[in-house]
Protein backbone atom coordinates (compact mmCIF):
# COMPACT_ATOMS: atom_id res chain seq x y z
CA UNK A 1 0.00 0.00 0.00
CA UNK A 2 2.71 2.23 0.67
CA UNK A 3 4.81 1.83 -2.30
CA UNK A 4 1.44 2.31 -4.65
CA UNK A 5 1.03 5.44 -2.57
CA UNK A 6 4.83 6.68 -3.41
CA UNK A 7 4.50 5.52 -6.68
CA UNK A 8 0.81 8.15 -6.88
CA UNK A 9 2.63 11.06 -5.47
CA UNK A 10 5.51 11.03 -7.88
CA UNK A 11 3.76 10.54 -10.54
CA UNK A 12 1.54 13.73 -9.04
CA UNK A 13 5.08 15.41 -8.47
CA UNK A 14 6.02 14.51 -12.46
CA UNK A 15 2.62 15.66 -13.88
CA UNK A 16 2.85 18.91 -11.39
CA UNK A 17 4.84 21.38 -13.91
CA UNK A 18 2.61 20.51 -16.80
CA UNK A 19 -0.44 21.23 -15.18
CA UNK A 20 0.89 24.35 -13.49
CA UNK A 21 1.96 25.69 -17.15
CA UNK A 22 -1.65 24.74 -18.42
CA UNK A 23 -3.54 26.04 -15.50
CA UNK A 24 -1.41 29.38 -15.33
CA UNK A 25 -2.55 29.96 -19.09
CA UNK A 26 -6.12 29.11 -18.55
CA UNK A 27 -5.71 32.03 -15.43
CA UNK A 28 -6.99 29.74 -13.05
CA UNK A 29 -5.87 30.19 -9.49
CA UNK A 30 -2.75 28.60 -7.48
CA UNK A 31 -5.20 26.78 -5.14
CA UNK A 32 -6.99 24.66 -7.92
CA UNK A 33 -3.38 23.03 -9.04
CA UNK A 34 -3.36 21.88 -5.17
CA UNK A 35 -6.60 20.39 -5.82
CA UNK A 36 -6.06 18.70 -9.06
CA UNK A 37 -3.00 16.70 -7.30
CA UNK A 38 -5.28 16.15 -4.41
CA UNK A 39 -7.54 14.13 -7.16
CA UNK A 40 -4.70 12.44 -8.52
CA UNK A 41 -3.59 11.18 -5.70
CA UNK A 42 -6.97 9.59 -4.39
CA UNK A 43 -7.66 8.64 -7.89
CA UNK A 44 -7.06 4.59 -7.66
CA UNK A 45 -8.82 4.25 -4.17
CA UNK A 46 -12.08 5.90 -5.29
CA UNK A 47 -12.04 3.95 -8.57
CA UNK A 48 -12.15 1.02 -6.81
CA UNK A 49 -14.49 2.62 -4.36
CA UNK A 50 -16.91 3.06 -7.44
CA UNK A 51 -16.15 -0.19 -8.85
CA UNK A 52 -17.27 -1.66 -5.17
CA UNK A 53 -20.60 0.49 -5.37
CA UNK A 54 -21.29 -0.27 -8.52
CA UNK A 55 -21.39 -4.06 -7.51
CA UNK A 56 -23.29 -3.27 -3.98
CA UNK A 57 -20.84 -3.86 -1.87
CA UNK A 58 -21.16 -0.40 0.57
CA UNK A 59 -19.66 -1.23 3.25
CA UNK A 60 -16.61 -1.97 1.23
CA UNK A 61 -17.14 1.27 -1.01
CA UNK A 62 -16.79 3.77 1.87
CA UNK A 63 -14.26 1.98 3.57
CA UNK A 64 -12.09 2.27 0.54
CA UNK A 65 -13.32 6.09 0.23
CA UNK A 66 -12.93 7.87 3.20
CA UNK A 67 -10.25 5.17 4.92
CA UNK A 68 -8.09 6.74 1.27
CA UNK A 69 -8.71 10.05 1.89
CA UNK A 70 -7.87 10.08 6.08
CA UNK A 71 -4.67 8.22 4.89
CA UNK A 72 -3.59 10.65 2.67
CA UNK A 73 -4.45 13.97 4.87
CA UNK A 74 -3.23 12.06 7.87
CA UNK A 75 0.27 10.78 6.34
CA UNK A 76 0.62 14.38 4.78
CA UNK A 77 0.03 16.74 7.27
CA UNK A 78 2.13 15.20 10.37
CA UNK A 79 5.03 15.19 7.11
CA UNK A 80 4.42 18.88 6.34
CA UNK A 81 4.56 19.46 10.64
CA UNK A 82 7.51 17.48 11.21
CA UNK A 83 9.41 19.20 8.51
CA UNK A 84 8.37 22.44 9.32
CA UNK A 85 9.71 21.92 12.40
CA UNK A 86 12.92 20.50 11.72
CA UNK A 87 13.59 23.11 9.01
CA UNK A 88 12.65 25.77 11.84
CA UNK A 89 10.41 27.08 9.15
CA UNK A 90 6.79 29.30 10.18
CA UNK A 91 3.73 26.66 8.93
CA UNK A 92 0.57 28.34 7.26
CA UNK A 93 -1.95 26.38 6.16
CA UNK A 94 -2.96 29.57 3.50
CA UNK A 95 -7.18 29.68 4.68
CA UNK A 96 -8.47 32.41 3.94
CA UNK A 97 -11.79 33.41 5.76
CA UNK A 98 -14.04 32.01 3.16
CA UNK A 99 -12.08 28.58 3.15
CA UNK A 100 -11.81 28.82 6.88
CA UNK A 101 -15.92 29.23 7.12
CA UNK A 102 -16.51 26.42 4.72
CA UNK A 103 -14.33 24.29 6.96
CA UNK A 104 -15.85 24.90 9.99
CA UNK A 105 -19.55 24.76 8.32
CA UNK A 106 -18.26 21.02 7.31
CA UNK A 107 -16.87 19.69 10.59
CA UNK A 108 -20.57 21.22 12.16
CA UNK A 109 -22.33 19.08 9.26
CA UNK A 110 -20.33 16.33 9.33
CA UNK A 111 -20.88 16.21 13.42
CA UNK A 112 -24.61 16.70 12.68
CA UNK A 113 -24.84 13.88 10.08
CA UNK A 114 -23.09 11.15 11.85
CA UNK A 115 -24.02 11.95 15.60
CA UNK A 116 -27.01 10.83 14.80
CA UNK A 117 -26.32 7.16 13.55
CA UNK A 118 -28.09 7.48 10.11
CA UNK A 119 -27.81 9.49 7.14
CA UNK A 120 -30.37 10.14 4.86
CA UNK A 121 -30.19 11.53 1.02
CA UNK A 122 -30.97 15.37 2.19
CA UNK A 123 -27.35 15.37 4.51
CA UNK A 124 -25.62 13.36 1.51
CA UNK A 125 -26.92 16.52 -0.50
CA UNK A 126 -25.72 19.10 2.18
CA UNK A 127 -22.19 17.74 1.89
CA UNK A 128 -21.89 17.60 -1.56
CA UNK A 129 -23.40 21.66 -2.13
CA UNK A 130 -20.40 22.40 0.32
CA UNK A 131 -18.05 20.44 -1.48
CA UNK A 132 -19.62 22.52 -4.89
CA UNK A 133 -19.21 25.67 -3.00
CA UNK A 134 -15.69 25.09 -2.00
CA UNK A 135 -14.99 24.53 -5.80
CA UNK A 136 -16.34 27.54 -6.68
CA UNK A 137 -14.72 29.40 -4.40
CA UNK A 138 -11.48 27.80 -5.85
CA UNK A 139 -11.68 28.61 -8.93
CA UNK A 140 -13.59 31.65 -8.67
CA UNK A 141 -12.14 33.91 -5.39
């Protein structure tokens, strides 16, 4: 699992300068090059995650889904610390206040949707309009 994840994030790292050229001529902001290696990265779990809903297997689905994506923000971010702090470099994570409402307005959501031990369609919706409006906001500031 490991190596397949090195093997993602340099080929993210290889495919980086070519989409930063692209993106800078399509005048598309910084943070949406972040978020295009962000996709690339959790690319191969969430394939299989729709190959795995596709044949009804949930459980299995969102398991592969969200166990990705924690993996990936929780291997990178105590990586990004640690350096930062041997480096004796000042870390920012770069929120603005728009980014920093939309993250709180998701960890309230997300609390509200699985404190109560089922989910329905309508919170499933709720998520993904913040996830829309998040885009937006990246590509459009």
């Amino acid at each position: 699992m490991l190596v397949a994840l090195v093997a993602v994030v340099a080929l993210a790292k290889s495919l980086s300068p070519a989409l930063e050229a692209g993106l800078d001529r399509l005048g598309v902001p910084e943070a949406v090059l972040g978020i295009v290696i962000a996709a690339v990265v959790l690319l191969p779990e969430c394939l299989a995650a729709l190959r795995a809903a596709q044949v009804n297997r949930l459980q299995t689905s969102l398991n592969l889904a969200l166990g990705s994506a924690l993996a990936a923000i929780g291997l990178t971010i105590p990586a990004v610390v640690t350096v930062s702090l041997f480096l004796d470099q000042p870390l920012e994570l770069g929120l603005g206040d728009k980014d920093q409402l939309l993250l709180a307005l998701t960890l309230l959501i997300g609390v509200i949707t699985l404190g109560t031990g089922r989910t329905t369609v309508l919170q499933g919706a709720v998520h993904l309009v913040i996830f829309a409006a998040f885009l937006f906001f990246a590509v459009v500031p």
